[in-house]
C-alpha atoms as a PDB file:
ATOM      1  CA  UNK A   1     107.250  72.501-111.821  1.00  0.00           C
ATOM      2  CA  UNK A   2     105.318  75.947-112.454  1.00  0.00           C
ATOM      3  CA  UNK A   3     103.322  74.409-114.943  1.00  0.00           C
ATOM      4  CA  UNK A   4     102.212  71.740-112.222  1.00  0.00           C
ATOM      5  CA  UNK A   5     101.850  74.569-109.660  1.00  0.00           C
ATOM      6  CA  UNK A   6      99.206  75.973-112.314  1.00  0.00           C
ATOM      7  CA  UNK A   7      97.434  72.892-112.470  1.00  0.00           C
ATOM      8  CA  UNK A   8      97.161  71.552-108.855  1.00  0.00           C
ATOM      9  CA  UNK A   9      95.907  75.755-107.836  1.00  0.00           C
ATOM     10  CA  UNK A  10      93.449  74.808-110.795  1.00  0.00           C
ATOM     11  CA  UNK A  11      92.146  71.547-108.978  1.00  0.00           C
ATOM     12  CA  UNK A  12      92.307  73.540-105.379  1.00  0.00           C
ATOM     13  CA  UNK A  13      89.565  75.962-107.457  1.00  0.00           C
ATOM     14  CA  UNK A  14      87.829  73.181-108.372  1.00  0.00           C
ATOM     15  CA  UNK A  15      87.559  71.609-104.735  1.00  0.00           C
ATOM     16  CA  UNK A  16      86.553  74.763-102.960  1.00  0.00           C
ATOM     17  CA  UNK A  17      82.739  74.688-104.965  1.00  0.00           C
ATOM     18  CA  UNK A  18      82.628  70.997-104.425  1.00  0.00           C
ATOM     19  CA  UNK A  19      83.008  71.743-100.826  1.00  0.00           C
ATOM     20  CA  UNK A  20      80.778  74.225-100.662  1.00  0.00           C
ATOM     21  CA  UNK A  21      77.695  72.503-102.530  1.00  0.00           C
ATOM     22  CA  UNK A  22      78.874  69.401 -99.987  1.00  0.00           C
ATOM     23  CA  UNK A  23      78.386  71.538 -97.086  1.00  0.00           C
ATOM     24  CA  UNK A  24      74.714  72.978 -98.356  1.00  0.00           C
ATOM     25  CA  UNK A  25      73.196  69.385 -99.097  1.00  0.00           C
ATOM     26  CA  UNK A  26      74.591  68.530 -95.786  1.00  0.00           C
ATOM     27  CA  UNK A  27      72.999  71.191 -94.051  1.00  0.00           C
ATOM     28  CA  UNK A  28      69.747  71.058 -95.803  1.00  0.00           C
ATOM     29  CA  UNK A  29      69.870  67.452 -95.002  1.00  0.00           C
ATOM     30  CA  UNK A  30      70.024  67.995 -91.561  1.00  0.00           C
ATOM     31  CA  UNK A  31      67.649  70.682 -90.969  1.00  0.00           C
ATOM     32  CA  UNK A  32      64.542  68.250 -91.261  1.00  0.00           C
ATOM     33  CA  UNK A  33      66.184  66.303 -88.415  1.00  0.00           C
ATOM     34  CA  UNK A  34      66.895  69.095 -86.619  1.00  0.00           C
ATOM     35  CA  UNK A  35      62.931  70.109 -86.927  1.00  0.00           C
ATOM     36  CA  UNK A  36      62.237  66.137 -85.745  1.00  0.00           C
ATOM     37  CA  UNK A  37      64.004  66.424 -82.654  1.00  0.00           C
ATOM     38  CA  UNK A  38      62.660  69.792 -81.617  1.00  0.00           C
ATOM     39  CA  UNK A  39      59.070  69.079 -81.940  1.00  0.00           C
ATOM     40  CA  UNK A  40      59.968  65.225 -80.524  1.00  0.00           C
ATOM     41  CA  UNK A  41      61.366  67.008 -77.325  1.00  0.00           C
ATOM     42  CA  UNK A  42      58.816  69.887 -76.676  1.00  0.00           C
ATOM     43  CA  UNK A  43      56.212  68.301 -78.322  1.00  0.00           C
ATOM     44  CA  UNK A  44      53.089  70.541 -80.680  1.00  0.00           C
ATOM     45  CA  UNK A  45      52.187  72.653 -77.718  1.00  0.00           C
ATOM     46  CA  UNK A  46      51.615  76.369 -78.721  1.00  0.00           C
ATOM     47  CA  UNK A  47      52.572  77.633 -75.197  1.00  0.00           C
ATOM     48  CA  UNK A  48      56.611  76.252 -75.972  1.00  0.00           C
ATOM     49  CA  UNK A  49      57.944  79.583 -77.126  1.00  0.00           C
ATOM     50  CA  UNK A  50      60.077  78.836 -80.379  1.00  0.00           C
ATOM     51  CA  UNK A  51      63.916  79.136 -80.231  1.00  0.00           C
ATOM     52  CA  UNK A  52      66.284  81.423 -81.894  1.00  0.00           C
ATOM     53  CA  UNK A  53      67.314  78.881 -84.464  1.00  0.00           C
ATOM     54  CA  UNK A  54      63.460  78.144 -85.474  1.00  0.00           C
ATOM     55  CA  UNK A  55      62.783  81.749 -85.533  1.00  0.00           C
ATOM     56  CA  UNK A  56      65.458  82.396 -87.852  1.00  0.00           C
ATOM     57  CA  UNK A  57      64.996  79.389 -89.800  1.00  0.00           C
ATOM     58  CA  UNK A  58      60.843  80.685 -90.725  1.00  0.00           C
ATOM     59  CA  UNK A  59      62.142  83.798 -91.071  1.00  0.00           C
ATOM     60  CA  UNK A  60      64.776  82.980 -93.840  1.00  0.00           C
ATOM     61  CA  UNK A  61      62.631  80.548 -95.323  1.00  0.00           C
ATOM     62  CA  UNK A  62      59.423  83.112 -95.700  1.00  0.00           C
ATOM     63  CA  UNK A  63      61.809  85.682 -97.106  1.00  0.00           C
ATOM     64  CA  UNK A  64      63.321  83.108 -99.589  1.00  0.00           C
ATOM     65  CA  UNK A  65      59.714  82.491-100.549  1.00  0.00           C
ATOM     66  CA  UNK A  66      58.967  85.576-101.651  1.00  0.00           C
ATOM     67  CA  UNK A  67      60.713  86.719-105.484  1.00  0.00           C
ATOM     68  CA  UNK A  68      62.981  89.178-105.301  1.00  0.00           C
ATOM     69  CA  UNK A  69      60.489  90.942-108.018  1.00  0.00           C
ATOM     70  CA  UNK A  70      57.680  90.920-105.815  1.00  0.00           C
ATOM     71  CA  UNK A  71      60.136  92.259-103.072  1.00  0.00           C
ATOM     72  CA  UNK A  72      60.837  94.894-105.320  1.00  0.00           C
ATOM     73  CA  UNK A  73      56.727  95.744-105.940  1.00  0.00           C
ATOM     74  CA  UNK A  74      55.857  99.327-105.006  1.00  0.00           C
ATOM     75  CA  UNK A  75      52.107 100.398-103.419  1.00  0.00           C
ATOM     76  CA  UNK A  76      50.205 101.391-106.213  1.00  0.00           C
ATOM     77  CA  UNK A  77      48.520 103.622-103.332  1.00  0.00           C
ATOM     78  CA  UNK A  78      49.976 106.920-102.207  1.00  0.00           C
ATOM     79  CA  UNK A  79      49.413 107.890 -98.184  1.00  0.00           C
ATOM     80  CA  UNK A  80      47.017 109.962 -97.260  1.00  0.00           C
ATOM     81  CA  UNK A  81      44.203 110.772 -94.509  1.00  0.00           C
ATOM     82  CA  UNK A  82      41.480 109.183 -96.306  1.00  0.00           C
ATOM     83  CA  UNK A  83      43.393 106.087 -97.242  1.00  0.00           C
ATOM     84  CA  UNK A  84      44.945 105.955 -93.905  1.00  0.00           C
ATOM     85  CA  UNK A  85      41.511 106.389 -92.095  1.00  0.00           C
ATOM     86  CA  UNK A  86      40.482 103.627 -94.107  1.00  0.00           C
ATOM     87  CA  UNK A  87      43.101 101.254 -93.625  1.00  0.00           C
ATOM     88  CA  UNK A  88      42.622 101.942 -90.044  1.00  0.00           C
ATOM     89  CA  UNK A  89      38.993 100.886 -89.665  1.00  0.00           C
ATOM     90  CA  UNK A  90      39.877  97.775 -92.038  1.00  0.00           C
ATOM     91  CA  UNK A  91      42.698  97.101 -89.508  1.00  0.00           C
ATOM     92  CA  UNK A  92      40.615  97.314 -86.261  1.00  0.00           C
ATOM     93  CA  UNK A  93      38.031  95.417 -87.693  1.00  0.00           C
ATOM     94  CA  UNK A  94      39.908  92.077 -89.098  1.00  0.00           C
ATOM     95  CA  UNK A  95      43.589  92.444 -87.948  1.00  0.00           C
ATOM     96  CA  UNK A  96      43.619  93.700 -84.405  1.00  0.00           C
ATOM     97  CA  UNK A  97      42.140  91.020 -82.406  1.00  0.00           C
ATOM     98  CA  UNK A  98      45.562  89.667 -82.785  1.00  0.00           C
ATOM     99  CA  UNK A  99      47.897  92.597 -83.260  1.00  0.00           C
ATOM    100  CA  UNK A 100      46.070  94.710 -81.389  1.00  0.00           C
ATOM    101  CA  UNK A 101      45.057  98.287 -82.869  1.00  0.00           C
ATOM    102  CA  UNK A 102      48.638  99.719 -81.932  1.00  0.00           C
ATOM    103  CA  UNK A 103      50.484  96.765 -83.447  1.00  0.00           C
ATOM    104  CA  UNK A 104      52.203  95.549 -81.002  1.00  0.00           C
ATOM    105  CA  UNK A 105      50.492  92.239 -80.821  1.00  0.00           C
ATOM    106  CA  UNK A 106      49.834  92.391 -77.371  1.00  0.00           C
ATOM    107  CA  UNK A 107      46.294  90.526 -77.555  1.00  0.00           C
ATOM    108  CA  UNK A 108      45.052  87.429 -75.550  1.00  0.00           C
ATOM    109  CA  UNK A 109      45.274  85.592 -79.181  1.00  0.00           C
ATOM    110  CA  UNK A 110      48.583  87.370 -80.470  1.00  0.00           C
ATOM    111  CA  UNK A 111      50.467  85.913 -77.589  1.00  0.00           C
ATOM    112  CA  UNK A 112      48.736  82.266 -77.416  1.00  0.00           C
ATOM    113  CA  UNK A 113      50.030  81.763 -81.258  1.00  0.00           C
ATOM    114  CA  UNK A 114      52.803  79.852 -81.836  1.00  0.00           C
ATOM    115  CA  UNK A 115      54.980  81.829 -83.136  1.00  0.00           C
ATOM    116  CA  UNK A 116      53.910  84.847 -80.949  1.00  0.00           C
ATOM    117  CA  UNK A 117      51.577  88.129 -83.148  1.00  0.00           C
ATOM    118  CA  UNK A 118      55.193  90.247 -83.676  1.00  0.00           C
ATOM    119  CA  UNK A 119      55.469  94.091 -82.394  1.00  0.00           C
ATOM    120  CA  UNK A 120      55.044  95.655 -85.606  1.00  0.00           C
ATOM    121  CA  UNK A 121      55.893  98.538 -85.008  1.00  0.00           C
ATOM    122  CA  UNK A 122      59.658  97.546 -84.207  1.00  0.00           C
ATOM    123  CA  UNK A 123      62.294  97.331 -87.499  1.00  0.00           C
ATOM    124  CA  UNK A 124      61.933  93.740 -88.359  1.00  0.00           C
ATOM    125  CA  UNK A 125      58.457  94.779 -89.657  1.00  0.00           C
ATOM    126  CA  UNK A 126      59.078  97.842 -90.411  1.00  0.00           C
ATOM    127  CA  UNK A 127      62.724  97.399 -92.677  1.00  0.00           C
ATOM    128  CA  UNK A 128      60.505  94.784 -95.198  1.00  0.00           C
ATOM    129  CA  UNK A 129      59.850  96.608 -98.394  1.00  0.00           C
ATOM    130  CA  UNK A 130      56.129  97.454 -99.451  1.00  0.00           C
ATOM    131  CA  UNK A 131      56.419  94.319-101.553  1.00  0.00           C
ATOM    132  CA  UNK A 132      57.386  92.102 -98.973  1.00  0.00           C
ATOM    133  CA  UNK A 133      54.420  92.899 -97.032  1.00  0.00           C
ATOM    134  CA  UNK A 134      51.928  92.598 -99.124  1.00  0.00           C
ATOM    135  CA  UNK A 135      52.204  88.885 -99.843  1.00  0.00           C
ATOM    136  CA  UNK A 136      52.641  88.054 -95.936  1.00  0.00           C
ATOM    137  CA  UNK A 137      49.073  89.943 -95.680  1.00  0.00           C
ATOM    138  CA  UNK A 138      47.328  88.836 -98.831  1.00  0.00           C
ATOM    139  CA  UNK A 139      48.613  85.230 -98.987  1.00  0.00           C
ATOM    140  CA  UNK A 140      49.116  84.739 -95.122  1.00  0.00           C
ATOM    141  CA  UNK A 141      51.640  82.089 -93.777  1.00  0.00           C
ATOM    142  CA  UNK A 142      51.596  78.446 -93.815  1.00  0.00           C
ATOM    143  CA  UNK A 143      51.945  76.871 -90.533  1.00  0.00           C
ATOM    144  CA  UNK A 144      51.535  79.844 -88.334  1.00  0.00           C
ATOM    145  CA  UNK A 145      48.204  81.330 -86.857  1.00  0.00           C
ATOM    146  CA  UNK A 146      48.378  84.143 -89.900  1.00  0.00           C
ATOM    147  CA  UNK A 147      45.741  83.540 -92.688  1.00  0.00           C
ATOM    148  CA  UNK A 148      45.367  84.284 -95.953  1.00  0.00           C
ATOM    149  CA  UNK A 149      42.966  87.424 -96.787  1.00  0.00           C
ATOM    150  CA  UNK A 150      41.389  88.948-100.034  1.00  0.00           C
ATOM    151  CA  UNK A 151      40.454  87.203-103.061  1.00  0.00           C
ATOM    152  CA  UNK A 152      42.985  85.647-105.199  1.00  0.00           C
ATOM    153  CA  UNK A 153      44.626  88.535-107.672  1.00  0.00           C
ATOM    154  CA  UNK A 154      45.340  92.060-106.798  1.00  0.00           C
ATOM    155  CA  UNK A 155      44.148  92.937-103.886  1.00  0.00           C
ATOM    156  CA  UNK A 156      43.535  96.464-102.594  1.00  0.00           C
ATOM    157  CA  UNK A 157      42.601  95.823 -99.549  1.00  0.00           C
ATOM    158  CA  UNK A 158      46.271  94.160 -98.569  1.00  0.00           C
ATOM    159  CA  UNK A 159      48.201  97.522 -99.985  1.00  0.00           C
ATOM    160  CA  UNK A 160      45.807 100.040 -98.316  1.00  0.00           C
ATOM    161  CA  UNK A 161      46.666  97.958 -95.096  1.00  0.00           C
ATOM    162  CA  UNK A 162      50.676  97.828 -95.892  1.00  0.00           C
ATOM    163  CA  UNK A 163      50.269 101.870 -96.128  1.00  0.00           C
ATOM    164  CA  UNK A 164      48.508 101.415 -92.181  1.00  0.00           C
ATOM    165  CA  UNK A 165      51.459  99.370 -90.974  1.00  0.00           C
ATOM    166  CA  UNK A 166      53.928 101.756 -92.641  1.00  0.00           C
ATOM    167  CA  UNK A 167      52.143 104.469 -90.094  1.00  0.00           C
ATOM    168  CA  UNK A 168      52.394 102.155 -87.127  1.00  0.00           C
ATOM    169  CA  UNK A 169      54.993 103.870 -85.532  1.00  0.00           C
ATOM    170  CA  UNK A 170      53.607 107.622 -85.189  1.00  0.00           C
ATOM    171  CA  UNK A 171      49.940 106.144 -84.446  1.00  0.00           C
ATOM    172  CA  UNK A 172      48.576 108.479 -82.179  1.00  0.00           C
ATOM    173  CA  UNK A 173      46.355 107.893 -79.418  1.00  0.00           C
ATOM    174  CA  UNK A 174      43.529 109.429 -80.310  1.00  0.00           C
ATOM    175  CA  UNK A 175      43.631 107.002 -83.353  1.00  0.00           C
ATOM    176  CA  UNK A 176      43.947 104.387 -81.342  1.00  0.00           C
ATOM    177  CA  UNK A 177      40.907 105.246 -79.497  1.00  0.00           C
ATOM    178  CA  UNK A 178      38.874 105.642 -82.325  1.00  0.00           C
ATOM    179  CA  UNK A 179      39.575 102.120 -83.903  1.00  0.00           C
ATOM    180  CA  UNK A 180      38.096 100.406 -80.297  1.00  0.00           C
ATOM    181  CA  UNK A 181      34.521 101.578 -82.367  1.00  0.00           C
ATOM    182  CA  UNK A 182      35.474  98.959 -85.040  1.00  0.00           C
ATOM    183  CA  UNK A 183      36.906  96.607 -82.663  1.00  0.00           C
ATOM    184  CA  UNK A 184      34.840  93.089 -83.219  1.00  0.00           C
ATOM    185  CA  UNK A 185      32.250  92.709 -80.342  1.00  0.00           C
ATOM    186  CA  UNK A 186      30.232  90.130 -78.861  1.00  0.00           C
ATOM    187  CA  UNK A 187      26.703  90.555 -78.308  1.00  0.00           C
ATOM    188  CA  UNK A 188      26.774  90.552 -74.327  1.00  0.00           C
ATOM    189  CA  UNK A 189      29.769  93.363 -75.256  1.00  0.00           C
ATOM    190  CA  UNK A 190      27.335  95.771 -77.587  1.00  0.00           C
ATOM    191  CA  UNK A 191      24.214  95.227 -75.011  1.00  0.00           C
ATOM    192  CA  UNK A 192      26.681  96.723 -71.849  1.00  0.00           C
ATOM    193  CA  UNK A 193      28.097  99.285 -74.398  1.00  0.00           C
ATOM    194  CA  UNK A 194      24.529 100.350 -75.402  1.00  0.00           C
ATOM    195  CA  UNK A 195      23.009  99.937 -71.885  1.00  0.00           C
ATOM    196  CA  UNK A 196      25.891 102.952 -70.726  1.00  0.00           C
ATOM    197  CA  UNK A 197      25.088 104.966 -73.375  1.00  0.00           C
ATOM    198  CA  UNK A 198      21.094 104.926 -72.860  1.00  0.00           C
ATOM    199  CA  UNK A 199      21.843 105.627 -68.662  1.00  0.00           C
ATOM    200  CA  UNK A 200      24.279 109.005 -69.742  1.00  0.00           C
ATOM    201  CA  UNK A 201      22.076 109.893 -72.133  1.00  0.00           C
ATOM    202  CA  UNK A 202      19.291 109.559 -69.547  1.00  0.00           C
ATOM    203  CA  UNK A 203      16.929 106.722 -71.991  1.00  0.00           C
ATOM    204  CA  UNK A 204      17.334 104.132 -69.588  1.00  0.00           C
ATOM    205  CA  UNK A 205      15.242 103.928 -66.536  1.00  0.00           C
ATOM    206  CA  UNK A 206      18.269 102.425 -64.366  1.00  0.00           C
ATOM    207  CA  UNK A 207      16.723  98.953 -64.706  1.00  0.00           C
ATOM    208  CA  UNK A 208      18.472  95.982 -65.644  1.00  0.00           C
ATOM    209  CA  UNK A 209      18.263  96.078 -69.391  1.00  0.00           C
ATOM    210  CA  UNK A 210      16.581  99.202 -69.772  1.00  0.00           C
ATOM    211  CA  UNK A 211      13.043  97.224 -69.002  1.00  0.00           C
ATOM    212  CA  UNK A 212      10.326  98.228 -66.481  1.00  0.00           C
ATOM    213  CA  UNK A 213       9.946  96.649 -63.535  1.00  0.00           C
ATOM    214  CA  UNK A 214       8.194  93.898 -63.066  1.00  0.00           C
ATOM    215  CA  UNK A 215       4.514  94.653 -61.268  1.00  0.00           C
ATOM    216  CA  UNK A 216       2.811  92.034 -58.863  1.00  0.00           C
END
């Protein structure tokens, strides 16, 4: 009897990772079903805001993506004001049209995407390690409105900007209002911008455009 005990508690441990491998091919083989019926029922528009099971489900899968010795990566760049300053201006220019120059993605574009720009200033940004960021900025991510930036290899561009998010939080305002300078403009944008500067520096004759009246 004991020895049979032995033996059936031996087939019990066999079961129980049977089970569990069971249960993961099941789910996995539901999940692109799952996917199916979401985008069957609210269709490709960008305005549907994603649920909490999609969110979770990019989330996981983007973090799975990434090796754990890339996760582990440090920033061959220390912190400072020059770096930071740099980073900054690099930010403004390229990033903040959707994150906006505070990071909180509060930008016409950052909240028409599909998912939405994220507040990065808040801890689910924040708590990735250096190395986790840098492949989200460098190599971008599929299916979302976040592209890919730098030239394949190292990049130094992507780190120096991973320092700049790092800072997000204790951005002060006067930073803030310098980056607007490196904010991408359109033309009609620079010609107002220049027009107010010429009229308070007293160049412009108060004429539309800064041009002379026409004479008859």
């Amino acid at each position: 009897m004991p020895g049979n005990c032995r033996a059936e508690s031996r087939l019990c441990d066999m079961r129980m990772p049977t089970k569990i491998v069971l249960l993961i091919v099941l789910v996995l083989a539901l999940v692109p079903w799952i996917i199916i019926a979401t985008l069957v029922r609210s269709g490709l528009s960008a305005r549907v805001k994603p649920s909490e099971w999609e969110i979770w489900t990019a989330t996981r899968l983007r973090s799975l993506a990434i090796p754990r010795e890339q996760k582990m990566q440090k920033n061959p760049f220390s912190a400072n004001d020059l770096l930071r300053k740099e980073a900054r201006e690099h930010f403004a220019d390229h990033c903040a049209s959707c994150h906006a120059n505070d990071g909180s993605g509060h930008t016409a574009l950052g909240q028409g995407l599909s998912p939405q720009a994220p507040d990065m200033r808040l801890p689910a940004t924040q708590s990735k390690s250096e190395g986790e960021l840098y492949p989200i900025i460098h190599n971008g991510i599929r299916f979302s409105g976040m592209p890919a930036w730098g030239a394949d290899g190292k990049d130094d561009d992507s780190w120096k900007l991973v320092l700049f998010i790092r800072h997000l939080p204790q951005l002060s305002k006067d930073e803030i209002r310098d980056m607007e300078k490196y904010n991408p403009k359109s033309d009609a944008e620079r010609a107002e911008e220049q027009e107010e500067e010429d009229f308070l520096s007293g160049k412009s004759d108060g004429s539309a455009g800064g041009q002379q009246p026409h004479q008859h």
